[in-house]
Protein backbone atom coordinates (compact mmCIF):
# COMPACT_ATOMS: atom_id res chain seq x y z
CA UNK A 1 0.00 0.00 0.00
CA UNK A 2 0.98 3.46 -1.29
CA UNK A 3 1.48 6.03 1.47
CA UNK A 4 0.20 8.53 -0.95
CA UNK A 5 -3.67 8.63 -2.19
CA UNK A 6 -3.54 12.03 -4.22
CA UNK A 7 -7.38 11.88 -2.84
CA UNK A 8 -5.83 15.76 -1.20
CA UNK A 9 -4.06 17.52 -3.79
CA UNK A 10 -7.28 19.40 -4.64
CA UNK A 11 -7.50 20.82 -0.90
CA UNK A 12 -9.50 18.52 0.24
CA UNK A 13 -9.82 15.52 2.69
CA UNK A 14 -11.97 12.82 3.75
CA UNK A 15 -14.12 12.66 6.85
CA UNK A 16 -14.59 9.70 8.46
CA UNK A 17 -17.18 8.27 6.48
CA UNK A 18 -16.09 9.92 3.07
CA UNK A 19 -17.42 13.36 3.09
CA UNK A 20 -15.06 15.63 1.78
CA UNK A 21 -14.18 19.04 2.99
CA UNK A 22 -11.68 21.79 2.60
CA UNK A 23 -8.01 21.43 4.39
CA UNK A 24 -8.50 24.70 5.79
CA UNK A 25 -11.90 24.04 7.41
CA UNK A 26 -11.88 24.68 10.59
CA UNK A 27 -12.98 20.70 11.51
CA UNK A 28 -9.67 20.07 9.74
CA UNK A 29 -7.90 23.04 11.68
CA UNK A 30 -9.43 21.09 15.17
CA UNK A 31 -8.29 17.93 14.09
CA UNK A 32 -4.68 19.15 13.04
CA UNK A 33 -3.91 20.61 15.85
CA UNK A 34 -4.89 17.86 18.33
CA UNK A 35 -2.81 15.75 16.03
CA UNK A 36 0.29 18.59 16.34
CA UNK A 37 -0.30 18.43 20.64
CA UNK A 38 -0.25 14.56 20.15
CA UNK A 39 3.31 14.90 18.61
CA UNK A 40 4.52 17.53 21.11
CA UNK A 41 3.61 15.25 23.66
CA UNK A 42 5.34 12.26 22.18
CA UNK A 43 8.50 14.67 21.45
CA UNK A 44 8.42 15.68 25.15
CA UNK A 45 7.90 11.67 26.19
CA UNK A 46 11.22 10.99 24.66
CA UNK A 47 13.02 13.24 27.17
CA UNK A 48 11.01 11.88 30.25
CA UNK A 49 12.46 8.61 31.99
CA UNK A 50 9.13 8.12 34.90
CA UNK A 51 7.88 5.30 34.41
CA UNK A 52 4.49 6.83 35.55
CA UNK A 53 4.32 9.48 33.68
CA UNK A 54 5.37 7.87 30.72
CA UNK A 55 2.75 5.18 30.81
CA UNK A 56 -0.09 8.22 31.62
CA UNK A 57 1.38 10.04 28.47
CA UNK A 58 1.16 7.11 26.54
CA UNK A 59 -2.47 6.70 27.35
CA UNK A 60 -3.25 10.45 26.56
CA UNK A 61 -1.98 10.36 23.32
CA UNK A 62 -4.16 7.26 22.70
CA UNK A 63 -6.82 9.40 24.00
CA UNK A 64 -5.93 12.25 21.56
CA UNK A 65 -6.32 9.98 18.91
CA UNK A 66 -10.14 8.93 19.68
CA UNK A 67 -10.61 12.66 20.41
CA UNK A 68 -9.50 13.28 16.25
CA UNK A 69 -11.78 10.56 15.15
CA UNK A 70 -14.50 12.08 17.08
CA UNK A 71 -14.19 15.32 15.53
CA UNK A 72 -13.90 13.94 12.20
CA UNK A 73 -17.02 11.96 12.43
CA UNK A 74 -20.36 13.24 11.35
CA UNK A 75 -22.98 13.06 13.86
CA UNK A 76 -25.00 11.03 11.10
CA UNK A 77 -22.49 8.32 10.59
CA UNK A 78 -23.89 5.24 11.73
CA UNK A 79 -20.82 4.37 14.30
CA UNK A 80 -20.99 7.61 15.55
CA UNK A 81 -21.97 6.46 18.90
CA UNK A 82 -19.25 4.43 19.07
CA UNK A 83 -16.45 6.90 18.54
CA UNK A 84 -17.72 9.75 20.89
CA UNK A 85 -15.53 10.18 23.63
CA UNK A 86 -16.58 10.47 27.62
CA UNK A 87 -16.42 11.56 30.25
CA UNK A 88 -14.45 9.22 31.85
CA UNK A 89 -10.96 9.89 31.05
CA UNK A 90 -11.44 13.21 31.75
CA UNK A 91 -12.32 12.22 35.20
CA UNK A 92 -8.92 9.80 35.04
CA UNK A 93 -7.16 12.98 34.58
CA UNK A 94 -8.61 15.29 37.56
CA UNK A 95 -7.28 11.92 39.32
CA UNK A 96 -3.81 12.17 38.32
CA UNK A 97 -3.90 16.17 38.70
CA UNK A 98 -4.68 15.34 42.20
CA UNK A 99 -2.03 12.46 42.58
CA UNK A 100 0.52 14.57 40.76
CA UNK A 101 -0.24 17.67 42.46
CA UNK A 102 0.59 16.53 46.03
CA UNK A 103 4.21 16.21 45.74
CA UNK A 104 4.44 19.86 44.32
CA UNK A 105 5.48 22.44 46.50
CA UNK A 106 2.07 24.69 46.43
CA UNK A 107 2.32 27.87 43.97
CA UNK A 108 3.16 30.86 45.43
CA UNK A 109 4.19 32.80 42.01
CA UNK A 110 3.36 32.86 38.52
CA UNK A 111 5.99 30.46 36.53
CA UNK A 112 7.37 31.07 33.29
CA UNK A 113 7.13 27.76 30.81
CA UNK A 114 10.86 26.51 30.95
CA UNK A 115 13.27 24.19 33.57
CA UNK A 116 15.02 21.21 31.97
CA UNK A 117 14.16 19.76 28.02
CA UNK A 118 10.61 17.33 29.33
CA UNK A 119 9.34 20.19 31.08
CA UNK A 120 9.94 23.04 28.29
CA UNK A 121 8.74 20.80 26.11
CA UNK A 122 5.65 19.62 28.18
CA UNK A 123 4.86 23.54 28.47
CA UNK A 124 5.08 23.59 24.10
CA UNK A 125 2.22 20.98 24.51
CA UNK A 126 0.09 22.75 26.98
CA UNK A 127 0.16 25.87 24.96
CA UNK A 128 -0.66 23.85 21.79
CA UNK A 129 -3.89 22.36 23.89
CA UNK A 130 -4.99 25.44 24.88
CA UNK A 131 -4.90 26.65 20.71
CA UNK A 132 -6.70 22.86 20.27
CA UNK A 133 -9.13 23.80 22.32
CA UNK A 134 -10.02 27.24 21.00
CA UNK A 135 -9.63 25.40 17.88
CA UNK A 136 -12.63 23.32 19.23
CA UNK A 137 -14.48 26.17 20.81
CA UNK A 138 -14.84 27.92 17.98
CA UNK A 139 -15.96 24.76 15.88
CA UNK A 140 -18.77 24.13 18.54
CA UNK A 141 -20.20 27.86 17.44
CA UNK A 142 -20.75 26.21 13.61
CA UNK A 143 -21.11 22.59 14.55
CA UNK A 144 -22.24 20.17 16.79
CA UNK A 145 -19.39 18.68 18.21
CA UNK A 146 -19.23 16.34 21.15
CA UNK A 147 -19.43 18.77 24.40
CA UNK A 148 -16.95 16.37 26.50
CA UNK A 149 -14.15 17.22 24.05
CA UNK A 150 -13.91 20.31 24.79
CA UNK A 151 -13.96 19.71 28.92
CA UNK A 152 -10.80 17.36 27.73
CA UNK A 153 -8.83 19.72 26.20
CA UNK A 154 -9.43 21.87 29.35
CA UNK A 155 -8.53 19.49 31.80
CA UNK A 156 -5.38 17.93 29.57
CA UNK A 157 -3.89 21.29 29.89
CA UNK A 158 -3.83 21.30 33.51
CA UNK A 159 -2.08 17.71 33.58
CA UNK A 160 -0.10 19.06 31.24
CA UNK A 161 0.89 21.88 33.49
CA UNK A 162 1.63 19.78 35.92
CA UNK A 163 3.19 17.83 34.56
CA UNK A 164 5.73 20.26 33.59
CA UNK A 165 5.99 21.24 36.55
CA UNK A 166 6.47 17.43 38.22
CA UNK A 167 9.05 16.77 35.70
CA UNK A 168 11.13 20.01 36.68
CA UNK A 169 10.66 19.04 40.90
CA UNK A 170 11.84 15.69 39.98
CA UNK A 171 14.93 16.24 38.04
CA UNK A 172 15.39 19.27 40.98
CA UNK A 173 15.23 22.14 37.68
CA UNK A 174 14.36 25.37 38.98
CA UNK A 175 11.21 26.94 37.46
CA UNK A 176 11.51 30.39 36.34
CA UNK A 177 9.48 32.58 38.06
CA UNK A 178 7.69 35.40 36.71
CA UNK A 179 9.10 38.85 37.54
CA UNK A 180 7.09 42.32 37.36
């Protein structure tokens, strides 16, 4: 099989289910740039050597990947019930904010995104969630788009956060603090 289709060199793709739309839709523009926060997370997993948090980030990016197919599937598609995400591993993550959260010392300033490589680059990937997820807000003004994705993207920022700032406190890299 041919890694190539030439299905897009008109400007368009496929939905799931074969509908065809412009590349710069924004559905396509959503779906992107969860896929682009899928690969800054898997860039920053290569510099992280937790067990634990690799396994989480593994699972996320899994995640990311049903969240994509979600967003590409018409509500009329007949397995569209099977492809919506829930509400459950958005729950998962409140857990592991939680979990994660308690061996952080508490906030007492604002941080600047930075410390060692994994945490820079886990910083990259919240920023890029936070652009997914306006990505997705403004889709939900045109479309109807599954509700819990956008509660996802909200909540995998925050791990993401923290997650930055767990991998800094565990390799004992400073975060930069923000100065007025």
């Amino acid at each position: 099989m041919k890694i190539y289709t030439k299905f897009g060199d008109s400007g368009e793709t496929a939905l799931y289910g074969g509908t065809r739309i412009s590349k710069d839709a924004l559905q396509i523009e959503a779906i992107g740039t969860v896929d682009e926060l899928n690969a800054y997370i898997g860039y920053a997993q290569t510099h992280i050597h937790d067990a634990d948090l690799s396994e989480l980030m593994e699972r996320i990016q899994n995640h990311l990947f049903a969240v994509g197919a979600d967003l590409a599937t018409p509500e009329s598609h007949t397995k569209s019930t099977e492809i919506r995400i829930t509400d459950e591993f958005t729950s998962d993550m409140e857990k592991a904010i939680d979990r994660l959260s308690d061996e952080l010392p508490p906030l007492t300033n604002f941080i600047l995104p930075g410390g060692g490589t994994a945490g820079s680059l886990l910083h990259v990937a919240r920023a890029v969630c936070r652009r997914a997820e306006r990505c997705v807000v403004r889709l939900s003004r045109e479309a109807d788009i599954n509700p819990e994705i956008i509660r996802c993207l909200n909540r995998l920022s925050d791990l993401l956060f923290v997650f930055a700032r767990v991998v800094n406190h565990r390799s004992q890299m400073p975060e930069p603090i923000w100065k007025v």
